[in-house]
N, C-alpha and C. Protein backbone atom coordinates (compact mmCIF):
# COMPACT_ATOMS: atom_id res chain seq x y z
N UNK A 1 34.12 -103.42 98.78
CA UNK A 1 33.97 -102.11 98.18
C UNK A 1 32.96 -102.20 97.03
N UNK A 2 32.00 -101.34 96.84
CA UNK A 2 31.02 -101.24 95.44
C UNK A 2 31.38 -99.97 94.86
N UNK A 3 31.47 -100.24 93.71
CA UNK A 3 31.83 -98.87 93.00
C UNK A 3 30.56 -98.12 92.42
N UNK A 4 30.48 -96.93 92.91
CA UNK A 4 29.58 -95.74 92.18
C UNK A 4 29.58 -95.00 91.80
N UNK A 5 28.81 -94.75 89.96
CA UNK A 5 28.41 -93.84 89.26
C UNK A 5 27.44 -92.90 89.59
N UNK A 6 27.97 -91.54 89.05
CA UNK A 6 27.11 -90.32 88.81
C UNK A 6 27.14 -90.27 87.54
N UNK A 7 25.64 -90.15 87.05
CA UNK A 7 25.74 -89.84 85.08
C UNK A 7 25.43 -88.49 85.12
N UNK A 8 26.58 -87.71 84.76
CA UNK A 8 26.17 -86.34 84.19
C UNK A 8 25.35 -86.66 82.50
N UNK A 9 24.68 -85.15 82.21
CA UNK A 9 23.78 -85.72 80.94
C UNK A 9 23.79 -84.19 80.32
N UNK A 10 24.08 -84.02 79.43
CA UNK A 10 23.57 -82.87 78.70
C UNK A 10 22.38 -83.08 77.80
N UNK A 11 21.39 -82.78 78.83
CA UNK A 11 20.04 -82.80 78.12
C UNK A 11 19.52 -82.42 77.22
N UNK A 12 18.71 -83.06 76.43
CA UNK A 12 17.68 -82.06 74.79
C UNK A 12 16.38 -81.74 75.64
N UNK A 13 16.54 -80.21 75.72
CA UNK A 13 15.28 -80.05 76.70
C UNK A 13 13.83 -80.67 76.28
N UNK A 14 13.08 -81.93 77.08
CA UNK A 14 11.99 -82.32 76.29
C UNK A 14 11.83 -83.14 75.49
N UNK A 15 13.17 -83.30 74.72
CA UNK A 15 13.25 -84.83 74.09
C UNK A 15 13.27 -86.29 74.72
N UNK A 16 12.15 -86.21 75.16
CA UNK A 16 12.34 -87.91 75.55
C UNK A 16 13.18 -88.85 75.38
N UNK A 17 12.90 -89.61 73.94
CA UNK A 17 13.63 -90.34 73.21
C UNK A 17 14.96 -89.93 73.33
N UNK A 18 15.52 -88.98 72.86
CA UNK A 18 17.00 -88.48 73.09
C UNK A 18 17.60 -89.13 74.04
N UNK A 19 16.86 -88.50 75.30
CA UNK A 19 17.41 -88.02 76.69
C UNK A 19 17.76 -89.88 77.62
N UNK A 20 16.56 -90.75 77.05
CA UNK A 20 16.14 -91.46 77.60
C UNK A 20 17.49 -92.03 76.91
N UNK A 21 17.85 -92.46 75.73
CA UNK A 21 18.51 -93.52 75.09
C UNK A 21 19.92 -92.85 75.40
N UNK A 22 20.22 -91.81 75.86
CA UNK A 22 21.73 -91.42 76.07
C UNK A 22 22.04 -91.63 77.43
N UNK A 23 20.35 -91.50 78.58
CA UNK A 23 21.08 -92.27 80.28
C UNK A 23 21.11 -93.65 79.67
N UNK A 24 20.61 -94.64 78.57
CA UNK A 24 20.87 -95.70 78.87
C UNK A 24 22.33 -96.30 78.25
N UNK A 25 22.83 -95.19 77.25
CA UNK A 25 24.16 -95.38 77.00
C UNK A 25 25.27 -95.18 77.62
N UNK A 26 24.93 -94.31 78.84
CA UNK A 26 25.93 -93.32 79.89
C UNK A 26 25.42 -94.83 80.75
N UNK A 27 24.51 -94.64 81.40
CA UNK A 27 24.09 -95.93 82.45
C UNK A 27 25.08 -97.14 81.82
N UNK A 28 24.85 -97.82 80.77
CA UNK A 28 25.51 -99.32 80.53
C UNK A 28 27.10 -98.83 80.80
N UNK A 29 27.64 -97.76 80.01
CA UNK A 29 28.95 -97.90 80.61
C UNK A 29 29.42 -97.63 81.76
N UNK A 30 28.80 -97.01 82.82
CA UNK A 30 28.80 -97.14 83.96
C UNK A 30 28.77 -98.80 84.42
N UNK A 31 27.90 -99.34 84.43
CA UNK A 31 28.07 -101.08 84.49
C UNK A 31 28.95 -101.32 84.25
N UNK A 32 28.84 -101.42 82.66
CA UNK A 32 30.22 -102.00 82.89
C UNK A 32 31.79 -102.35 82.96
N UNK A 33 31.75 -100.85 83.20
CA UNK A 33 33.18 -100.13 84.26
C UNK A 33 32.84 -100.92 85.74
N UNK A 34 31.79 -101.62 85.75
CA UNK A 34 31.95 -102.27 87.23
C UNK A 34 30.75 -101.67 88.28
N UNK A 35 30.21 -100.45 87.82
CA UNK A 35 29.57 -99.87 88.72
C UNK A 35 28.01 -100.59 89.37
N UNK A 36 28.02 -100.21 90.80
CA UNK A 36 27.01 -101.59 91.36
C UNK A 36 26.04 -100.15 91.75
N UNK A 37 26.02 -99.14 91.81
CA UNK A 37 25.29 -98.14 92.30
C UNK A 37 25.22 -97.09 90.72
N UNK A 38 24.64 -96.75 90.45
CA UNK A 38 24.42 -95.53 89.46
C UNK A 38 23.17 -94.66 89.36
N UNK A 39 23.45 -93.66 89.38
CA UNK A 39 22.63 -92.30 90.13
C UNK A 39 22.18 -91.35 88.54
N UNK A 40 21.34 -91.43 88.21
CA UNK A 40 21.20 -90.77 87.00
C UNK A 40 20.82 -89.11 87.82
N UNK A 41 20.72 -88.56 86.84
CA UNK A 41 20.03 -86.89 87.16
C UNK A 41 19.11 -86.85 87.53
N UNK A 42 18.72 -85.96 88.54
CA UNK A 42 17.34 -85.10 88.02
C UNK A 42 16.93 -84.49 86.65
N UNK A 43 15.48 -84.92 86.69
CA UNK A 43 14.84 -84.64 85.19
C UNK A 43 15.75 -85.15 84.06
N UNK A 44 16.06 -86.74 84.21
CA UNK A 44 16.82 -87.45 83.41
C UNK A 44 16.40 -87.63 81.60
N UNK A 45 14.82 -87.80 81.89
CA UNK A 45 13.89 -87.89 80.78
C UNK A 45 13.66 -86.41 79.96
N UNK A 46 14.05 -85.49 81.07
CA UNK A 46 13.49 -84.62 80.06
C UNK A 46 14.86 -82.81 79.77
N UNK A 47 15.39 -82.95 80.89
CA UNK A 47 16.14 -82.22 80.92
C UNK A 47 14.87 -81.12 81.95
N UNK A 48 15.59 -79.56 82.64
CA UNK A 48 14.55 -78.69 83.15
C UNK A 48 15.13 -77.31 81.98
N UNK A 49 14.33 -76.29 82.67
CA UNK A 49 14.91 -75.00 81.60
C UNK A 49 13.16 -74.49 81.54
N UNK A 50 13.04 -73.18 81.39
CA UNK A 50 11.65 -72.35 81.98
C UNK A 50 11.32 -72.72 80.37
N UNK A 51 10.47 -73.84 79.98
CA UNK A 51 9.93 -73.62 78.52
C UNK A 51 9.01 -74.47 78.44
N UNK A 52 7.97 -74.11 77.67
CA UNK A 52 6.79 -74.39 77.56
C UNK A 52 6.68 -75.93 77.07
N UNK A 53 7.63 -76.29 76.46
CA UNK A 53 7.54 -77.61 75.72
C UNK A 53 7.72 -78.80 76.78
N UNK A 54 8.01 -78.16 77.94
CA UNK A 54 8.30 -79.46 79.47
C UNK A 54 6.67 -79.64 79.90
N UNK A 55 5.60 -79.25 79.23
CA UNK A 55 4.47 -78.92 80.30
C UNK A 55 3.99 -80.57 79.85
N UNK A 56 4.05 -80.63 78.63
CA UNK A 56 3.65 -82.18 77.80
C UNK A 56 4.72 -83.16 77.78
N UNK A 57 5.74 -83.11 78.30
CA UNK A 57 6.80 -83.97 78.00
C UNK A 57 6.86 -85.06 79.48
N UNK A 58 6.51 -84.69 80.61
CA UNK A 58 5.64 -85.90 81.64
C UNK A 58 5.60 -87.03 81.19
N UNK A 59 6.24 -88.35 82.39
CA UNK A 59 5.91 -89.62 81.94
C UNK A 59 5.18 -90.43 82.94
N UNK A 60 4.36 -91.49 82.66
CA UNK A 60 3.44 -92.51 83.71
C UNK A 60 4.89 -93.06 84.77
N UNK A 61 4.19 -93.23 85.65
CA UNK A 61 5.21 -93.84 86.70
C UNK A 61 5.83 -95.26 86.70
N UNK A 62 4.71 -96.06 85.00
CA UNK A 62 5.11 -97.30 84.86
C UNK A 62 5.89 -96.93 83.51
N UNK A 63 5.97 -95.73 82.71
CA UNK A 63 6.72 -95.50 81.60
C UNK A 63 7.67 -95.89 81.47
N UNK A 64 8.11 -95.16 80.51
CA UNK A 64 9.46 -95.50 79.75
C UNK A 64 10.96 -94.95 80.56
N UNK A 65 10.81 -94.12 81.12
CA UNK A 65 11.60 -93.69 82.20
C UNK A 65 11.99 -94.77 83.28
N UNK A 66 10.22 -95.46 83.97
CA UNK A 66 10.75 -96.57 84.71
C UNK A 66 11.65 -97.62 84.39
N UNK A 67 11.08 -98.14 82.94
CA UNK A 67 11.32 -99.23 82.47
C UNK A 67 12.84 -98.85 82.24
N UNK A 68 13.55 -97.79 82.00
CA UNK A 68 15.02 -97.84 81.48
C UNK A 68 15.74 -98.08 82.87
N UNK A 69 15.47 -97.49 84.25
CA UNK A 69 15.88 -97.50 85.52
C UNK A 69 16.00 -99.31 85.75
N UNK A 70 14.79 -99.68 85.61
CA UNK A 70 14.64 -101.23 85.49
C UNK A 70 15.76 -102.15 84.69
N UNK A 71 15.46 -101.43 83.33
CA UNK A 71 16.28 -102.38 82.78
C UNK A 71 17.92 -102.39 83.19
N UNK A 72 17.87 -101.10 83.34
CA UNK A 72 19.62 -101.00 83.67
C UNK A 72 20.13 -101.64 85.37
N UNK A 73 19.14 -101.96 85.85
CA UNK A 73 19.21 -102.31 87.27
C UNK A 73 19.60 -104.10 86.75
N UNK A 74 18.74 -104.36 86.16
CA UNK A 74 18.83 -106.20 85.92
C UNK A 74 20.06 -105.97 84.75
N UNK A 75 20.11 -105.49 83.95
CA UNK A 75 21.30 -105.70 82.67
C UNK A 75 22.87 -105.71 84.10
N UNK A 76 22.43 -104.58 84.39
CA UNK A 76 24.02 -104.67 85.69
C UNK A 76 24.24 -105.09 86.98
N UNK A 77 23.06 -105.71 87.27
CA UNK A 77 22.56 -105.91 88.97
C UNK A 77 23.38 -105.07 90.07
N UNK A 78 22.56 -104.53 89.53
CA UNK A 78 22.90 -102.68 90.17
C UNK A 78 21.95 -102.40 90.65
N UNK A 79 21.82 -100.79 91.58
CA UNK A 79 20.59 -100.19 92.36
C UNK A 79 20.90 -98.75 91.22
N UNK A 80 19.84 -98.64 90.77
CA UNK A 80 19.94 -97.63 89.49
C UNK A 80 18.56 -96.59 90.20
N UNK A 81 19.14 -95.09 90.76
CA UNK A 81 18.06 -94.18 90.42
C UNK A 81 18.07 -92.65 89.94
N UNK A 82 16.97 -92.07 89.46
CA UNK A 82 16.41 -91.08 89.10
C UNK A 82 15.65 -90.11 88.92
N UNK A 83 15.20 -88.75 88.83
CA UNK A 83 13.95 -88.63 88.76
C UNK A 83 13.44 -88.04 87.37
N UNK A 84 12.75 -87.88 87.27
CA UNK A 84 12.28 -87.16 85.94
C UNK A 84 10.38 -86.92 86.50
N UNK A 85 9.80 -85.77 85.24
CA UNK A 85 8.76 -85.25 85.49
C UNK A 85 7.76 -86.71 85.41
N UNK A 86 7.51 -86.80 86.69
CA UNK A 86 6.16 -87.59 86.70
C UNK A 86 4.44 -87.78 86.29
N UNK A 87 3.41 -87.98 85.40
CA UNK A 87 2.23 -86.99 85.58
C UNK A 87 1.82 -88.97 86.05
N UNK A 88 1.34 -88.44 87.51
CA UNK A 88 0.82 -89.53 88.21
C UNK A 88 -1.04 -89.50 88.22
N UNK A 89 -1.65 -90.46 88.19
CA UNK A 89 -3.11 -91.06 87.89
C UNK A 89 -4.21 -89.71 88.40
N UNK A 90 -3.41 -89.48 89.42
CA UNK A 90 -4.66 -88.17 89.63
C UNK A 90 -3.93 -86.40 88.92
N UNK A 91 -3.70 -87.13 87.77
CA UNK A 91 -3.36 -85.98 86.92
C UNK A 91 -2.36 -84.92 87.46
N UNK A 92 -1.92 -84.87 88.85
CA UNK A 92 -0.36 -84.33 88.88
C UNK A 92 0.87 -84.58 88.23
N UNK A 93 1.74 -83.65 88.27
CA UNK A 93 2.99 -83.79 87.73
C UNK A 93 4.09 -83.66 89.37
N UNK A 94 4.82 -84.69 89.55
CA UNK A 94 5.57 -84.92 90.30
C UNK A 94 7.28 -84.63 90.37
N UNK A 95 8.19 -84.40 90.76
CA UNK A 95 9.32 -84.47 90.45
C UNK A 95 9.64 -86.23 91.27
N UNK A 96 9.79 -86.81 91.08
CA UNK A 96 9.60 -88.12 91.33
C UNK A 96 10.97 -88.87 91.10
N UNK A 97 11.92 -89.52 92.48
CA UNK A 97 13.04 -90.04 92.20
C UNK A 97 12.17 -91.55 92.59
N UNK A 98 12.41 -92.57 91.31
CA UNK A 98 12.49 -93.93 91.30
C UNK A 98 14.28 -95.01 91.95
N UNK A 99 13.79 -95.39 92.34
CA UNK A 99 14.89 -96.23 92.58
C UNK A 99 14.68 -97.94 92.14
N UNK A 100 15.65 -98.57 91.53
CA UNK A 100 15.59 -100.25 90.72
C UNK A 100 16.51 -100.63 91.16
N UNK A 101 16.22 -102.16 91.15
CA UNK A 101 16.85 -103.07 91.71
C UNK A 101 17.06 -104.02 91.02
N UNK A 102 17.83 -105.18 90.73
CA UNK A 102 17.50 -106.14 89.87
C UNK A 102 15.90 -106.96 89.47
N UNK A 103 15.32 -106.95 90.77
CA UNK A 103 13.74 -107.16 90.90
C UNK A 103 12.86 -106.23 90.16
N UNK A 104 13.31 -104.98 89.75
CA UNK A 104 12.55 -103.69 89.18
C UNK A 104 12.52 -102.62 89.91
N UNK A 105 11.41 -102.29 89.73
CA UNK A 105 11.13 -100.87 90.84
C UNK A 105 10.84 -100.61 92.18
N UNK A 106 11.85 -100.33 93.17
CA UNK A 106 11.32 -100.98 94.49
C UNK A 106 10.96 -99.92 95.33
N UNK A 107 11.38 -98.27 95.20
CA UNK A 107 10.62 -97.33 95.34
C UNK A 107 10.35 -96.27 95.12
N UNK A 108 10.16 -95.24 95.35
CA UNK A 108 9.85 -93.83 95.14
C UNK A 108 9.92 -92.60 95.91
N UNK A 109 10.21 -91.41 95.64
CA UNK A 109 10.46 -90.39 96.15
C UNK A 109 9.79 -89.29 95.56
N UNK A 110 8.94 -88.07 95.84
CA UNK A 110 8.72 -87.28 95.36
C UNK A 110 9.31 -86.00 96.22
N UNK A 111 10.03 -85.20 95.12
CA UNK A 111 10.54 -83.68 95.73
C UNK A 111 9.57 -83.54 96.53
N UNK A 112 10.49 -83.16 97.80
CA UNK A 112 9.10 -81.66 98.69
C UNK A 112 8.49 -80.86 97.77
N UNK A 113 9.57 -79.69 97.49
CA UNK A 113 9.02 -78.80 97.07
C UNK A 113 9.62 -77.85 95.74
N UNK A 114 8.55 -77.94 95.21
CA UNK A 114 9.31 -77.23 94.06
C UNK A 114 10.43 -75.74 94.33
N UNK A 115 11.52 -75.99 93.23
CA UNK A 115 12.57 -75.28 93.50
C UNK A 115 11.93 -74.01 92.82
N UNK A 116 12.09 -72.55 93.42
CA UNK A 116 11.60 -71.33 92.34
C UNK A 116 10.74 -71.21 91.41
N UNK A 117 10.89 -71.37 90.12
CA UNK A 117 9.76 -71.14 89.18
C UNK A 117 9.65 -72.82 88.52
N UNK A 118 10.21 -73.98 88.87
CA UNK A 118 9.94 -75.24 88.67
C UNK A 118 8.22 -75.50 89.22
N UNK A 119 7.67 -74.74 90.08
CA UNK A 119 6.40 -74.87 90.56
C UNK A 119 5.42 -74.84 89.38
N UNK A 120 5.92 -74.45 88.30
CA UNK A 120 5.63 -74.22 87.11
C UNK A 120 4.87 -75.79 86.34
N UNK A 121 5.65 -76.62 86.57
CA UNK A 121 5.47 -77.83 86.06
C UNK A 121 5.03 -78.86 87.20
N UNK A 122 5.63 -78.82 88.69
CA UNK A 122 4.86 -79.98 89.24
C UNK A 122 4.67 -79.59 90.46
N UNK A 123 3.94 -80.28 91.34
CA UNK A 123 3.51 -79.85 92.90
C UNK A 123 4.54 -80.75 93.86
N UNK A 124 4.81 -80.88 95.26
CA UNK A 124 5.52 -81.00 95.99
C UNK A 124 5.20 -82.43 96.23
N UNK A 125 5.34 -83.15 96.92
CA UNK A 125 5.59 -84.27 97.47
C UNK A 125 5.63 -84.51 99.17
N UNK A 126 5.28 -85.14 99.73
CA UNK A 126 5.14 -85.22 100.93
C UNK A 126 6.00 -86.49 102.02
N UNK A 127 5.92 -87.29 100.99
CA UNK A 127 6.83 -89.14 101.82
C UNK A 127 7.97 -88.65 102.84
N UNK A 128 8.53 -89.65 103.07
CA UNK A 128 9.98 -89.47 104.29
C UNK A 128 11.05 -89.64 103.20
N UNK A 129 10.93 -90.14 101.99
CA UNK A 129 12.36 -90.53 101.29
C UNK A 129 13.24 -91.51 101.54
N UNK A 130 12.55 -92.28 102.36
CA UNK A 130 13.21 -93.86 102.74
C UNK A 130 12.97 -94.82 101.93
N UNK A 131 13.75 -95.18 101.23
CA UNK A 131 13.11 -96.44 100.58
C UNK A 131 13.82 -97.93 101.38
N UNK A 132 13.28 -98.77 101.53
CA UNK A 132 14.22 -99.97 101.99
C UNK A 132 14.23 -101.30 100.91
N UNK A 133 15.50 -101.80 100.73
CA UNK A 133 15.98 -102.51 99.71
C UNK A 133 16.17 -104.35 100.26
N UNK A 134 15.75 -103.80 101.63
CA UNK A 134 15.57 -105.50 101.87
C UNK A 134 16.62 -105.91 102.83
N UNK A 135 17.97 -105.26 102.20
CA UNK A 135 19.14 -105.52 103.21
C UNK A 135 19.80 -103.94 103.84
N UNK A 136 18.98 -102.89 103.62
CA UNK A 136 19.39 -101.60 103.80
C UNK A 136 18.66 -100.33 103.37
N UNK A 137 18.68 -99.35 104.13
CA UNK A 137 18.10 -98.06 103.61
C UNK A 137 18.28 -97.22 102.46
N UNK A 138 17.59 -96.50 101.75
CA UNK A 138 18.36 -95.95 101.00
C UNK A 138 17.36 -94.32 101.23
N UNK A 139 17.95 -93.50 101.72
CA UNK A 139 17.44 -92.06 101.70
C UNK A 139 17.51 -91.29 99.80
N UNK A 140 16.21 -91.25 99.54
CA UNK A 140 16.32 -90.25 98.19
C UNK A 140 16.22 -88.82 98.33
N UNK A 141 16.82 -88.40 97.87
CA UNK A 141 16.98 -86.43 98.00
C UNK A 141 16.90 -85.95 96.50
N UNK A 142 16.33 -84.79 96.28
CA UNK A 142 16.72 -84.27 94.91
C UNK A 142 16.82 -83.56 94.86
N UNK A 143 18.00 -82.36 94.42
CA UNK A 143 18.52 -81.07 94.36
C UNK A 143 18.53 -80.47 95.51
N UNK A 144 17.64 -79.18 95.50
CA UNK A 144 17.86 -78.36 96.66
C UNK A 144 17.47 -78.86 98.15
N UNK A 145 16.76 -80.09 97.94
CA UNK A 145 16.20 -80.63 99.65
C UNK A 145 17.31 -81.47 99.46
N UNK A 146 18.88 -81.27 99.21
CA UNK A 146 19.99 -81.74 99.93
C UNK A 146 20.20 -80.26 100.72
N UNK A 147 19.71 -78.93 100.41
CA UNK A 147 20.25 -78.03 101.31
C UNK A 147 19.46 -77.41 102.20
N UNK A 148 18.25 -78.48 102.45
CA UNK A 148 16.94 -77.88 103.70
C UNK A 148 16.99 -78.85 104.93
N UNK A 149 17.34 -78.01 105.93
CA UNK A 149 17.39 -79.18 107.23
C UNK A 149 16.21 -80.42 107.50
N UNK A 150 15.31 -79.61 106.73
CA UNK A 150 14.43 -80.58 107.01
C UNK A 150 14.72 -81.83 106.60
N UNK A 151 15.21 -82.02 104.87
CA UNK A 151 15.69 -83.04 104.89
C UNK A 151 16.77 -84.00 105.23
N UNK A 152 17.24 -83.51 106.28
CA UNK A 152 18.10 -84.21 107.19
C UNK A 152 17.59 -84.38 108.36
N UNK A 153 16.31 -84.39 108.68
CA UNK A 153 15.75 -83.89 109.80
C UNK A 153 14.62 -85.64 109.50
N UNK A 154 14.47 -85.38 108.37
CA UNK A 154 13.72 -86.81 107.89
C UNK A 154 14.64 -87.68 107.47
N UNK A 155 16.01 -87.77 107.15
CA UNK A 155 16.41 -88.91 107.14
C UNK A 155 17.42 -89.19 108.13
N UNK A 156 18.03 -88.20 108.85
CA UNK A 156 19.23 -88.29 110.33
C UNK A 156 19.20 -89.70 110.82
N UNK A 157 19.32 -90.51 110.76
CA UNK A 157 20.02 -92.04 111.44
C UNK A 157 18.94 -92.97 110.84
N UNK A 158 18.15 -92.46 109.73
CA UNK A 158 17.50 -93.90 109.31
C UNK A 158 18.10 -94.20 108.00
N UNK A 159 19.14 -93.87 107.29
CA UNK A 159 19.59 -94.50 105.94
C UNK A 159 20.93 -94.70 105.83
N UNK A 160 21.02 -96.02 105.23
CA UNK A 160 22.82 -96.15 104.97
C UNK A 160 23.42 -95.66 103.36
N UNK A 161 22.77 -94.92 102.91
CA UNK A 161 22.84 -94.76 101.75
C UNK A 161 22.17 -93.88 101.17
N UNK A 162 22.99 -92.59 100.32
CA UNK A 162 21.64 -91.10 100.16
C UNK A 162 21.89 -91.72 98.49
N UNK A 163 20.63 -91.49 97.88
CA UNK A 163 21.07 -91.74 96.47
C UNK A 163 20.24 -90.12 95.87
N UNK A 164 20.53 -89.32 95.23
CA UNK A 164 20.52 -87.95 94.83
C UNK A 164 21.13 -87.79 93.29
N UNK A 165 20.75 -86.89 93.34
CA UNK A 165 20.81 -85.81 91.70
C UNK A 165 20.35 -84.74 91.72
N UNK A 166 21.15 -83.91 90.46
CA UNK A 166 20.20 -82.33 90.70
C UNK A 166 20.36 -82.41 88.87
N UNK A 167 19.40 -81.44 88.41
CA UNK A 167 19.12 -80.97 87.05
C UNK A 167 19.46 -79.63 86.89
N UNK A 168 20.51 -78.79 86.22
CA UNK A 168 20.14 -77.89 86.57
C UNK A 168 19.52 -76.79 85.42
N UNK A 169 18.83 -75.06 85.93
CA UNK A 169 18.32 -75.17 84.44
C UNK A 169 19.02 -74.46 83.55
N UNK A 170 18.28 -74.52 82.67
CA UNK A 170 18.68 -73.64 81.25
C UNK A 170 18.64 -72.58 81.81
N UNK A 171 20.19 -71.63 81.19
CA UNK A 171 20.47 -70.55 80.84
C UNK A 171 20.05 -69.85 79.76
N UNK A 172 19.41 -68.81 79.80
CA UNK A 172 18.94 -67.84 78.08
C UNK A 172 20.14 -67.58 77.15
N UNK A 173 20.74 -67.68 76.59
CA UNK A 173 21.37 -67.60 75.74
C UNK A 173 22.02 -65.99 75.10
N UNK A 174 20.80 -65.28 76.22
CA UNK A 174 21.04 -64.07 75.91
C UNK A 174 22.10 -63.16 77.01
N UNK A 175 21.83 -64.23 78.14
CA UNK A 175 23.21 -64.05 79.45
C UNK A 175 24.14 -64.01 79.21
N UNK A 176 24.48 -64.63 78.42
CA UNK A 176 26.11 -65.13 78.02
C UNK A 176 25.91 -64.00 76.72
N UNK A 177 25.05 -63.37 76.54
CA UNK A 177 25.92 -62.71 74.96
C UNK A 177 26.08 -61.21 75.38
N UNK A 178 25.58 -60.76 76.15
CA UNK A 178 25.01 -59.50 76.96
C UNK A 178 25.76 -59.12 77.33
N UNK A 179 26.49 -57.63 77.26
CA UNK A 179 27.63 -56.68 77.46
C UNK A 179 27.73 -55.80 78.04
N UNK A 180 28.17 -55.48 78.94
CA UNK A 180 27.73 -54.08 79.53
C UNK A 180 29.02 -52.97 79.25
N UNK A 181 28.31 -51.71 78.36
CA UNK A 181 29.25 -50.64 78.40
C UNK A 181 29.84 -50.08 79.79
N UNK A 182 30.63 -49.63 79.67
CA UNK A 182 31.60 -48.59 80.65
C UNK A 182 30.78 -47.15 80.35
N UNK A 183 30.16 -46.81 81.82
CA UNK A 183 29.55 -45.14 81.34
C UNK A 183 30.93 -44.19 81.71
């Protein structure tokens, strides 16, 4: 039996630093409660939510984002993944699930397609979402392409293992305060 974590995260929309040092505090105790699998969020690094301050908050694919997936993979010899906003060499922004291994970074996933007004910040992705770990598959999904056939259509009998997350976004603040009279 291997035991597996999901890190829920209440994100600082955009705070890096924050966001980054609280999956690695949620991540270690996941370890070491035992956990050999741990699944961080979507948009782990940055949190999502329609605001302007996500347009600069993007990390390199060898960043600091990787490096925490990494480290928490060798600190627990665990398969640790995530995605967060990618801005990859030819100046896109990606929604990008990494997956680590005790070895480091062994692969990658980019969303199809942006969810609604997330098109906002990055473009789609094209791969199959297979990554292979040497002794097994691992299918990456993120958010809503767990609910498009297609992506079951690309991974149907090639993975022993879906590793996933969703982010979800910010609410206005003004939803929740907003009243409606009785005419």
């Amino acid at each position: 039996m291997v035991l597996a974590a999901a890190v829920q995260l209440d994100a600082a929309l955009a705070d890096v630093p924050a966001n980054l040092a609280a999956c690695e505090r949620l991540g270690d105790e996941a370890g070491h409660a035992g956990a050999r699998i741990i699944a961080l969020p979507e948009f782990f690094s940055t949190g999502i939510g329609f605001a302007a301050s996500l347009a600069d908050a993007a990390l390199p694919p060898d960043g600091p984002a990787t490096q925490l997936l990494a480290t928490l993979a060798r600190r627990h010899s665990a398969l640790v993944g995530g995605s967060f906003l990618c801005r990859d060499p030819d100046g896109h922004v990606r929604n990008a699930y990494f997956l680590a291994d005790p070895t480091g970074v062994i692969g990658r996933h980019d969303k199809d397609l942006p969810t609604m007004w997330e098109n906002a910040f990055y473009v789609g992705g094209n791969d199959d979402g297979v990554i292979n770990t040497g002794g097994y598959q691992v299918g990456a999904a993120v958010c809503w392409e767990l609910m498009r056939t297609g992506t079951v259509r690309r991974l149907r009998g090639r993975v022993d293992l879906l590793m996933t997350g969703s982010g979800w976004w910010s609410i206005p603040r003004w939803a929740t305060t907003c009243r409606v009279r009785p005419s």
